[in-house]
Protein backbone atom coordinates (compact mmCIF):
# COMPACT_ATOMS: atom_id res chain seq x y z
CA UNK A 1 7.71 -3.37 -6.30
CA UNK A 2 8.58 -0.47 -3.71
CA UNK A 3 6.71 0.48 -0.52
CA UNK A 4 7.05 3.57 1.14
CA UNK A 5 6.03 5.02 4.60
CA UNK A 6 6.25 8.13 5.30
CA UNK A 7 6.15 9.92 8.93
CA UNK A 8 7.45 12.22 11.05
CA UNK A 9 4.38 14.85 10.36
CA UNK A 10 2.53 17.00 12.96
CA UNK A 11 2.07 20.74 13.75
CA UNK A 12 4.81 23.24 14.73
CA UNK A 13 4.91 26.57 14.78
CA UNK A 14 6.10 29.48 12.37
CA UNK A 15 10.21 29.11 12.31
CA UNK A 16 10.02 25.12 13.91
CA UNK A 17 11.68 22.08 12.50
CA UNK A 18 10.13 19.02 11.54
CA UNK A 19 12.20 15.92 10.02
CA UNK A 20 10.33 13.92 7.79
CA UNK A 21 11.27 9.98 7.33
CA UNK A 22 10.13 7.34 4.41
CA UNK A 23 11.04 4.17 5.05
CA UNK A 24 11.25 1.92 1.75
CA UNK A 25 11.11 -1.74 0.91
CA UNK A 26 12.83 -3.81 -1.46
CA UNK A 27 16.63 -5.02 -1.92
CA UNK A 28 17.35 -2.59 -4.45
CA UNK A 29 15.79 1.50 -2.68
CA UNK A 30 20.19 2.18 -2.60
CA UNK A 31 19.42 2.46 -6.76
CA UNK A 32 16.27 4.59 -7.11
CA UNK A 33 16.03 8.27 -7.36
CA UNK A 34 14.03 9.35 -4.39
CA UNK A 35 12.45 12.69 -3.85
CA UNK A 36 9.82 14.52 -1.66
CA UNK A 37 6.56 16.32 -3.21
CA UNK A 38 4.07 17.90 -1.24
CA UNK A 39 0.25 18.71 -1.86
CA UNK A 40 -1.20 22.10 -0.11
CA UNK A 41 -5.18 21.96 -0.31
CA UNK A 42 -6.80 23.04 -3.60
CA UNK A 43 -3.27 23.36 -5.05
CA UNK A 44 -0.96 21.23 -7.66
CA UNK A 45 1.48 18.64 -6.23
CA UNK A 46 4.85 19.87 -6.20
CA UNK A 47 8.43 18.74 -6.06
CA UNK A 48 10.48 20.15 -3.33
CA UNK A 49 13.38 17.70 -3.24
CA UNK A 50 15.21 14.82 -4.78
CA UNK A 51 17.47 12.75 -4.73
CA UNK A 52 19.50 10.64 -7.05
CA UNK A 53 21.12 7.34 -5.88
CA UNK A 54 24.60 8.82 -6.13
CA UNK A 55 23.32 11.29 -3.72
CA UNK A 56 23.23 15.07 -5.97
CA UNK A 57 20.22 16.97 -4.80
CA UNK A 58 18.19 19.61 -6.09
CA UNK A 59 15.17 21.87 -4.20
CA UNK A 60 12.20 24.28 -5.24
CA UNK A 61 13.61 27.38 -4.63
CA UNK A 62 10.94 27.75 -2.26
CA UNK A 63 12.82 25.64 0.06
CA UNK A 64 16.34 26.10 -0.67
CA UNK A 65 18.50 27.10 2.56
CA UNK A 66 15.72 25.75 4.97
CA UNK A 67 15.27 22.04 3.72
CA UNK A 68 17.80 18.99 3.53
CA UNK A 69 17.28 15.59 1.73
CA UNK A 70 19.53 12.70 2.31
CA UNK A 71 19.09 9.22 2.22
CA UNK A 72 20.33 6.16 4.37
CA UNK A 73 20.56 3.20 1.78
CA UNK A 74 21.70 0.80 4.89
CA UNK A 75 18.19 1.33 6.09
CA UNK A 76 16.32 1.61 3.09
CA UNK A 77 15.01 5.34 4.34
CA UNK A 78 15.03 9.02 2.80
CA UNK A 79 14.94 12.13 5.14
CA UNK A 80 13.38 15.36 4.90
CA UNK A 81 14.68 17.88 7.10
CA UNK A 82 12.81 20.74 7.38
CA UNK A 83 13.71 24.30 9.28
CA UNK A 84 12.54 27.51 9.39
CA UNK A 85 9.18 26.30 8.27
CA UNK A 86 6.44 29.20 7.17
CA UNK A 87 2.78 28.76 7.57
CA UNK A 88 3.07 28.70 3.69
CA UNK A 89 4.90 24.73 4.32
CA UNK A 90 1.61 23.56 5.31
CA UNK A 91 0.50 20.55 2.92
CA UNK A 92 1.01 17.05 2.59
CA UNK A 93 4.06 15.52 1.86
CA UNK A 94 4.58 12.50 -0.14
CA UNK A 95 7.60 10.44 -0.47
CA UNK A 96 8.24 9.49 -4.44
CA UNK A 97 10.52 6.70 -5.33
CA UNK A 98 11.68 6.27 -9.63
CA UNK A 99 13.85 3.46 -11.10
CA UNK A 100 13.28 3.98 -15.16
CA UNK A 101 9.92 3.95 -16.04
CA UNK A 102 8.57 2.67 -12.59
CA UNK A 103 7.46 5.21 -10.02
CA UNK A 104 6.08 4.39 -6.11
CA UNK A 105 4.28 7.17 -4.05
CA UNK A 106 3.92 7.03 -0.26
CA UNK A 107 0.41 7.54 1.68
CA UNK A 108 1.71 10.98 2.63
CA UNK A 109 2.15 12.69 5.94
CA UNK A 110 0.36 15.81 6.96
CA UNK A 111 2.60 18.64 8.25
CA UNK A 112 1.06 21.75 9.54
CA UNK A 113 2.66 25.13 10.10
CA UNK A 114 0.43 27.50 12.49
CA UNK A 115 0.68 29.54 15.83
């Protein structure tokens, strides 16, 4: 069983940072493919960036050049940095952890891009 916690949300402005954090449990978060998803209202979840546990990534091309995944096995947490963010960012962002056929979601954390 994995927990996650995600934070690090809030509201910036058009062309801001924000750095996401999810914080996992369990002895064995260095071996699970992590990624981030995110939910904007009346719209599908979507992926926007994982991670494997030797450390390749991959983005939505919506993001590439502005976000950055990366994990921290020593403290059990996954990062989500975030620049250049566009009002179009705005949803809520879950953190997604698979080992085989088990998969853990996060609460999620709201992050909202607006001037």
């Amino acid at each position: 069983q994995v927990q996650l916690a995600e934070s690090g949300g809030g509201l910036v402005q058009p062309g801001g940072s924000l750095r996401l954090s999810c914080a996992g449990s369990g002895r064995i978060f260095s071996t699970y493919a992590m990624a981030w998803y995110r939910q904007g209202t009346g719209k599908q979840r979507e992926l926007v960036a994982a991670i494997t546990s030797g450390g390749s990534t991959n983005y939505a091309d919506s993001v590439k050049g502005r976000f950055i995944i990366s994990r921290d096995n020593a403290k059990n947490t996954v990062y989500l940095q975030m620049n250049r963010l566009k009002p179009e960012d705005t949803a809520v962002y879950y953190c997604n952890a698979v080992l085989g056929n088990y998969r853990y979601w996060g609460q999620g954390t709201q992050v909202t891009v607006s001037s």
